[in-house]
C-alpha atoms as a PDB file:
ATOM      1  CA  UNK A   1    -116.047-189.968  -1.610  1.00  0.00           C
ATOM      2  CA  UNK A   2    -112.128-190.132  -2.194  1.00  0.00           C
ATOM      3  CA  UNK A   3    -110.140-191.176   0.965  1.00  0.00           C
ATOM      4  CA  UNK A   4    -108.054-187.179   0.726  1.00  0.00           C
ATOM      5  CA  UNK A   5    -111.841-185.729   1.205  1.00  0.00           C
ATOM      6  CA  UNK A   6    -112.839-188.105   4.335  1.00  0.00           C
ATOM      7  CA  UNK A   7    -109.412-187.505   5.869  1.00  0.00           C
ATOM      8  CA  UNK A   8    -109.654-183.964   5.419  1.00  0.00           C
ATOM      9  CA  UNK A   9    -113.293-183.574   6.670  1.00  0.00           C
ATOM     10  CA  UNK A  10    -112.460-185.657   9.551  1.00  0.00           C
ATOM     11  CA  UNK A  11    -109.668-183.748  10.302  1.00  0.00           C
ATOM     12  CA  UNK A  12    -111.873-180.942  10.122  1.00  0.00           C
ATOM     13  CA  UNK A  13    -114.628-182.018  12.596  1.00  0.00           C
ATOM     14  CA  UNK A  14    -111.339-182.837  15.034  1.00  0.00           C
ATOM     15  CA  UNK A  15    -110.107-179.542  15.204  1.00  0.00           C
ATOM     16  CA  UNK A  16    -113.153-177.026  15.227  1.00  0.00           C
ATOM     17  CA  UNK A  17    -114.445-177.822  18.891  1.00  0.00           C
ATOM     18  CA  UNK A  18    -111.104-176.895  20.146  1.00  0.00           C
ATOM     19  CA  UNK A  19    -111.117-173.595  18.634  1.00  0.00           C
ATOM     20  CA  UNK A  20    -114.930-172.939  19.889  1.00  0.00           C
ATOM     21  CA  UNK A  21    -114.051-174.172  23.678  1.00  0.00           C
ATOM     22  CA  UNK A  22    -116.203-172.332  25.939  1.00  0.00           C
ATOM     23  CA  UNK A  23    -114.501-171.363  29.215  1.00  0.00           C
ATOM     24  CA  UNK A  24    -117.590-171.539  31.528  1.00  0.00           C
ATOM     25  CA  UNK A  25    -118.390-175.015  30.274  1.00  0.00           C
ATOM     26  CA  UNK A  26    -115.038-175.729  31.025  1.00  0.00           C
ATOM     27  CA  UNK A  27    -115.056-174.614  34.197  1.00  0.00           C
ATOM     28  CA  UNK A  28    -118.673-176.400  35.048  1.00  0.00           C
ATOM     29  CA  UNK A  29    -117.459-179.638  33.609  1.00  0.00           C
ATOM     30  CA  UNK A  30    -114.454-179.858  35.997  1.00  0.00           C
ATOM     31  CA  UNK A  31    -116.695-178.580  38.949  1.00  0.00           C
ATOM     32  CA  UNK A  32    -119.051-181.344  38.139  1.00  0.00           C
ATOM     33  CA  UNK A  33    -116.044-183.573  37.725  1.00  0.00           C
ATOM     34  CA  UNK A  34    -114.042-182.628  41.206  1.00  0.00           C
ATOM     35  CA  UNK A  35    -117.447-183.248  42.835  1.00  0.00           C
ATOM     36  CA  UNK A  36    -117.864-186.523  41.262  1.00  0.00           C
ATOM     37  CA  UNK A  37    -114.393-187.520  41.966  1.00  0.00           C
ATOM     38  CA  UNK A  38    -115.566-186.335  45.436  1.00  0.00           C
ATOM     39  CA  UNK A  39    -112.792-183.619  45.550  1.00  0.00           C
ATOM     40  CA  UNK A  40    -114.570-181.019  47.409  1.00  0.00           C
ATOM     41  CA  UNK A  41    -112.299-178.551  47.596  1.00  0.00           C
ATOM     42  CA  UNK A  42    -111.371-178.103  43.774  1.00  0.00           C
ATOM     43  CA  UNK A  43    -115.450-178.106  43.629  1.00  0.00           C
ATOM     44  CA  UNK A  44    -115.598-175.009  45.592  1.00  0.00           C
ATOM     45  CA  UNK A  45    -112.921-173.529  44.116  1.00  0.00           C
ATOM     46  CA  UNK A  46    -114.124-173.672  40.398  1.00  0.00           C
ATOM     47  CA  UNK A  47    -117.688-172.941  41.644  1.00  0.00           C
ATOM     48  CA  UNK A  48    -116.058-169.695  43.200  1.00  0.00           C
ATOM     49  CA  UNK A  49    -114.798-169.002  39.576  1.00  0.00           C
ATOM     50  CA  UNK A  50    -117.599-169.094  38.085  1.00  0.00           C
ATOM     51  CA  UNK A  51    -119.514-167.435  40.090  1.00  0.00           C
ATOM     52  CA  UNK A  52    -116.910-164.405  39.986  1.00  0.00           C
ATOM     53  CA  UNK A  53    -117.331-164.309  36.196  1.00  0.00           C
ATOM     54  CA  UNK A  54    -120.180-161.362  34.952  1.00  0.00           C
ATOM     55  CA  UNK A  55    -121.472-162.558  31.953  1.00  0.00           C
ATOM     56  CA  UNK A  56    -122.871-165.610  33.503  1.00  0.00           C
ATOM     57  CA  UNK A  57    -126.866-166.575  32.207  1.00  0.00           C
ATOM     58  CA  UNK A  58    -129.389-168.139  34.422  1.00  0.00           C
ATOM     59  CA  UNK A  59    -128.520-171.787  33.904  1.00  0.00           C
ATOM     60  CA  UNK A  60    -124.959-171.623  34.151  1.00  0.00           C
ATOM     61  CA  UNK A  61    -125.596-169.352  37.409  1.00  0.00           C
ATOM     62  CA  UNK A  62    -127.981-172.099  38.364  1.00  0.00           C
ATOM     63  CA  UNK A  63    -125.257-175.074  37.820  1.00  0.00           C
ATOM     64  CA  UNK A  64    -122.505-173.436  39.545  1.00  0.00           C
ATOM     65  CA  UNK A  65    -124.863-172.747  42.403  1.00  0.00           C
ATOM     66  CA  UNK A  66    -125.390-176.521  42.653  1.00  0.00           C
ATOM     67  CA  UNK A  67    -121.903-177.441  42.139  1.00  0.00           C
ATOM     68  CA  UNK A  68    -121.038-175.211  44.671  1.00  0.00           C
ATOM     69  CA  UNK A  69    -124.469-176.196  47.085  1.00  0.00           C
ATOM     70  CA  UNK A  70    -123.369-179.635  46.625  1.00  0.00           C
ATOM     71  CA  UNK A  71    -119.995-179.471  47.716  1.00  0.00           C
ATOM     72  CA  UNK A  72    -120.588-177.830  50.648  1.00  0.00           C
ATOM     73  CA  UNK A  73    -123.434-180.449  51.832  1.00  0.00           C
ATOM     74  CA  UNK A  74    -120.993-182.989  51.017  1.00  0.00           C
ATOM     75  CA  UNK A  75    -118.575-181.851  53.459  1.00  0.00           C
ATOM     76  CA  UNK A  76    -120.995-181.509  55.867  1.00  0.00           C
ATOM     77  CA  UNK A  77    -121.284-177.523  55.954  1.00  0.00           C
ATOM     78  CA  UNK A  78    -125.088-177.769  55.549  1.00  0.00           C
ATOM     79  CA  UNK A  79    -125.958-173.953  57.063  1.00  0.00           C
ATOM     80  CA  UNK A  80    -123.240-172.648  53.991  1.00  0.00           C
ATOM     81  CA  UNK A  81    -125.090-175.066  51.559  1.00  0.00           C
ATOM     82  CA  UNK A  82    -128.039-173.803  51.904  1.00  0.00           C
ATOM     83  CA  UNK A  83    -128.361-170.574  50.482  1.00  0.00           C
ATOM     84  CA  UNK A  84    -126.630-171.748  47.427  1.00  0.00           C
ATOM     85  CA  UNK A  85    -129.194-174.514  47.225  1.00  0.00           C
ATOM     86  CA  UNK A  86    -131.710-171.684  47.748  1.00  0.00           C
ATOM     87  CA  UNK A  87    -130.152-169.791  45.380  1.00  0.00           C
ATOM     88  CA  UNK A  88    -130.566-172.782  42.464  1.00  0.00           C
ATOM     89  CA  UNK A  89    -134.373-172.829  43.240  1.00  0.00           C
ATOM     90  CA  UNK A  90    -134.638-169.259  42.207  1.00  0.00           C
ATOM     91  CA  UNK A  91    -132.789-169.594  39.204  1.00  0.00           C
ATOM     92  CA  UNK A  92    -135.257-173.109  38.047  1.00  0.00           C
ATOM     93  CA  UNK A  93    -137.397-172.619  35.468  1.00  0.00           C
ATOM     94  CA  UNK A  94    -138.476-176.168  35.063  1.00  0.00           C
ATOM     95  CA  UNK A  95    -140.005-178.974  36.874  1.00  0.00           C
ATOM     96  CA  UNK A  96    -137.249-180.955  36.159  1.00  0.00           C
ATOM     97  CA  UNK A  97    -134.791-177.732  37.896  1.00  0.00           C
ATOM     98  CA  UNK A  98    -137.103-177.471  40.466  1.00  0.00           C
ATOM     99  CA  UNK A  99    -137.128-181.050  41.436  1.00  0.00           C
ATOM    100  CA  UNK A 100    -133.464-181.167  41.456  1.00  0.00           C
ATOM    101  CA  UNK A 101    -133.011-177.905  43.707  1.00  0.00           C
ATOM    102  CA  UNK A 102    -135.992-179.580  46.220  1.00  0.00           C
ATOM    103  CA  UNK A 103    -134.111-182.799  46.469  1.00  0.00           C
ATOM    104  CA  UNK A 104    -131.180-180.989  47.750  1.00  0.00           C
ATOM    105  CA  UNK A 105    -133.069-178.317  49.633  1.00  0.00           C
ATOM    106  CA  UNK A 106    -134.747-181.406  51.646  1.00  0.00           C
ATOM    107  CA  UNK A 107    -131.813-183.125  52.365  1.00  0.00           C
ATOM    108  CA  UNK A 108    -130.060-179.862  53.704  1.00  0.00           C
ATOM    109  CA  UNK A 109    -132.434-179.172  56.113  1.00  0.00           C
ATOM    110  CA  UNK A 110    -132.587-182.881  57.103  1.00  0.00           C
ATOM    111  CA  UNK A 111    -129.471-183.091  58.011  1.00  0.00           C
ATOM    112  CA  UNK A 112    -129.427-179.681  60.233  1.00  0.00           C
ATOM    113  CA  UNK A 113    -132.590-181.864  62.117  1.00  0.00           C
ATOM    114  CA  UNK A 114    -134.672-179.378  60.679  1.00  0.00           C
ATOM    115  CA  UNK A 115    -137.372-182.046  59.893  1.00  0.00           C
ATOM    116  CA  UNK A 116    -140.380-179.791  59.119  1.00  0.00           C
ATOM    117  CA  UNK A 117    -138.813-178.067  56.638  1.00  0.00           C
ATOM    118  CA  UNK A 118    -137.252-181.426  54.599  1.00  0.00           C
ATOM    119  CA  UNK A 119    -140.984-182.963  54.592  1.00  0.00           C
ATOM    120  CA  UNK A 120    -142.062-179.400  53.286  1.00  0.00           C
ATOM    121  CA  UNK A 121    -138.957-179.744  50.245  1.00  0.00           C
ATOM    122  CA  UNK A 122    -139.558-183.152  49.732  1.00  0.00           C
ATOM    123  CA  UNK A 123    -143.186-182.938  49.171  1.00  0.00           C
ATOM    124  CA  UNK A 124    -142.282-180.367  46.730  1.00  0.00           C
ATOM    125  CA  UNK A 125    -139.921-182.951  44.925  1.00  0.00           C
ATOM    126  CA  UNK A 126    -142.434-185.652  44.813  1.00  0.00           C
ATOM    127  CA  UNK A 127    -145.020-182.903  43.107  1.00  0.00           C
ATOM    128  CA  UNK A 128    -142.884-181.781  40.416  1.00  0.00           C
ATOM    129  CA  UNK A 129    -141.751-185.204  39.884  1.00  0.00           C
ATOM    130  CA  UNK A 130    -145.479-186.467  39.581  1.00  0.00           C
ATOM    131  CA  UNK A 131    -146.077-183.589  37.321  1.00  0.00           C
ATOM    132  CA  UNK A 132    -142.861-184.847  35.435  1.00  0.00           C
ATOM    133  CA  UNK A 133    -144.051-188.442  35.240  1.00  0.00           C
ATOM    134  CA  UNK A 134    -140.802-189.153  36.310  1.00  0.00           C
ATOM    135  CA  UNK A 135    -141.018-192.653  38.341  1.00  0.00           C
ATOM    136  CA  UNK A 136    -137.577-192.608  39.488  1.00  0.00           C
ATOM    137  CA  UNK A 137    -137.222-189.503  40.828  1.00  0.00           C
ATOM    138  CA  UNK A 138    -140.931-190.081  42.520  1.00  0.00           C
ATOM    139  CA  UNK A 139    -139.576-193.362  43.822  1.00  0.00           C
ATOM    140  CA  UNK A 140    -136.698-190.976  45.497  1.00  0.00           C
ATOM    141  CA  UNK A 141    -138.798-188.318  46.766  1.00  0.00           C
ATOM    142  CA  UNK A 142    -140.956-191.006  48.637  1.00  0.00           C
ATOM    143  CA  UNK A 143    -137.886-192.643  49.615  1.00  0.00           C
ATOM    144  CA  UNK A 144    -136.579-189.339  50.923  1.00  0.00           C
ATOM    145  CA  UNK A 145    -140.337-188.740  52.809  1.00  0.00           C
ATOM    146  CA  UNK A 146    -139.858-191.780  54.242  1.00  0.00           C
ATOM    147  CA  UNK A 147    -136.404-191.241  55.658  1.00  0.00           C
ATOM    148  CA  UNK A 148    -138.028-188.058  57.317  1.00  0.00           C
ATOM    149  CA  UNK A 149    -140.580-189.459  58.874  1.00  0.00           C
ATOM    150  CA  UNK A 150    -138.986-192.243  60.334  1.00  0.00           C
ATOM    151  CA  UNK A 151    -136.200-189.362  61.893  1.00  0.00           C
ATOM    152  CA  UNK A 152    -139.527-187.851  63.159  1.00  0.00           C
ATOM    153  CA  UNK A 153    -140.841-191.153  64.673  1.00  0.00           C
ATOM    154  CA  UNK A 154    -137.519-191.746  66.097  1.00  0.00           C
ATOM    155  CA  UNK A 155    -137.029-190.543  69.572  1.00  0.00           C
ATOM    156  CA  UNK A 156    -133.138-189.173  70.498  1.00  0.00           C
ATOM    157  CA  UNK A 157    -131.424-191.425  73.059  1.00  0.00           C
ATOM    158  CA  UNK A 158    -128.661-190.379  75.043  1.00  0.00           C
ATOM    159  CA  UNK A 159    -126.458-193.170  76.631  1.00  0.00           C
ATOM    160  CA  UNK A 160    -125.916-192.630  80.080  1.00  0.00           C
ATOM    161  CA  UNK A 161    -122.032-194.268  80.798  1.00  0.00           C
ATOM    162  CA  UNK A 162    -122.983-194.469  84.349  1.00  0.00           C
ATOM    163  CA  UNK A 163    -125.628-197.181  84.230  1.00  0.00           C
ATOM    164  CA  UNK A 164    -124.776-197.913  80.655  1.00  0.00           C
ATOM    165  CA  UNK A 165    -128.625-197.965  79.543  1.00  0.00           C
ATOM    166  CA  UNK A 166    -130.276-195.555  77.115  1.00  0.00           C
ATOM    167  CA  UNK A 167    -131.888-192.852  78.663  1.00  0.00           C
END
């Protein structure tokens, strides 16, 4: 191949994607992105674009759900996570989606104390994750079982500043 004819197709290949950018991949990639920078806010906000947008189909619904689900656990909003998180279960199709949305479902309700209902998510995680034959994320869901049950074990203490003992 003459060196005009590689040029030229490689100029090509360089300028097509930019004429087929999609706008709601855009806007997922830099919700993903703000919540892996850990910049919260700019999460929700492109989450909130998205989900403003009509034509959206079930997985980018699902992944703008879990940006948004995410960045709301991460700032500690739990009770306003949650029915986004809820919201990505219904829209999973897969093991693999379903796994993901249990994961987060468990930890949500973990961390609102809500222990019954974590064991309940993670055991779902470690099932779809056995049916995935996915060792990792088994390793995590028993990991995350674990963490719950030792929360359960766990009595509360309160300190008592007058006798400065435990109660």
């Amino acid at each position: 191949m003459s060196r005009l004819r590689v040029t030229l197709l490689l100029a090509a290949t360089l300028f097509v994607p930019a004429a087929h950018a999609d706008p709601i991949i855009d806007l997922l990639k830099a919700c993903f992105n703000f919540l892996g920078a850990q910049d919260y806010p700019r999460a929700l906000e492109e989450s909130a674009s998205l989900l403003k947008l009509k034509k959206l189909g079930r997985e980018d619904e699902r992944y703008a759900h879990l940006c948004r689900g995410r960045a709301l656990h991460n700032t500690g909003q739990f009770k306003g996570a949650m029915p986004e998180l809820k919201r990505v279960e219904a829209l999973s199709r897969s093991q693999e989606e379903l796994a993901v949305a249990y994961n987060w479902l468990g930890q949500g309700y973990s961390a609102m104390g809500d222990l019954a209902n974590a064991e309940l998510y993670h055991n779902r995680e470690l099932l779809a994750a056995r049916a995935l034959g996915d060792k990792g994320r088994e390793a995590m869901a028993l990991n995350n079982l674990a963490a719950t049950s030792t929360k359960k074990a766990t009595p509360t203490r309160r300190w008592s500043s007058t006798n400065n003992q435990s109660t």
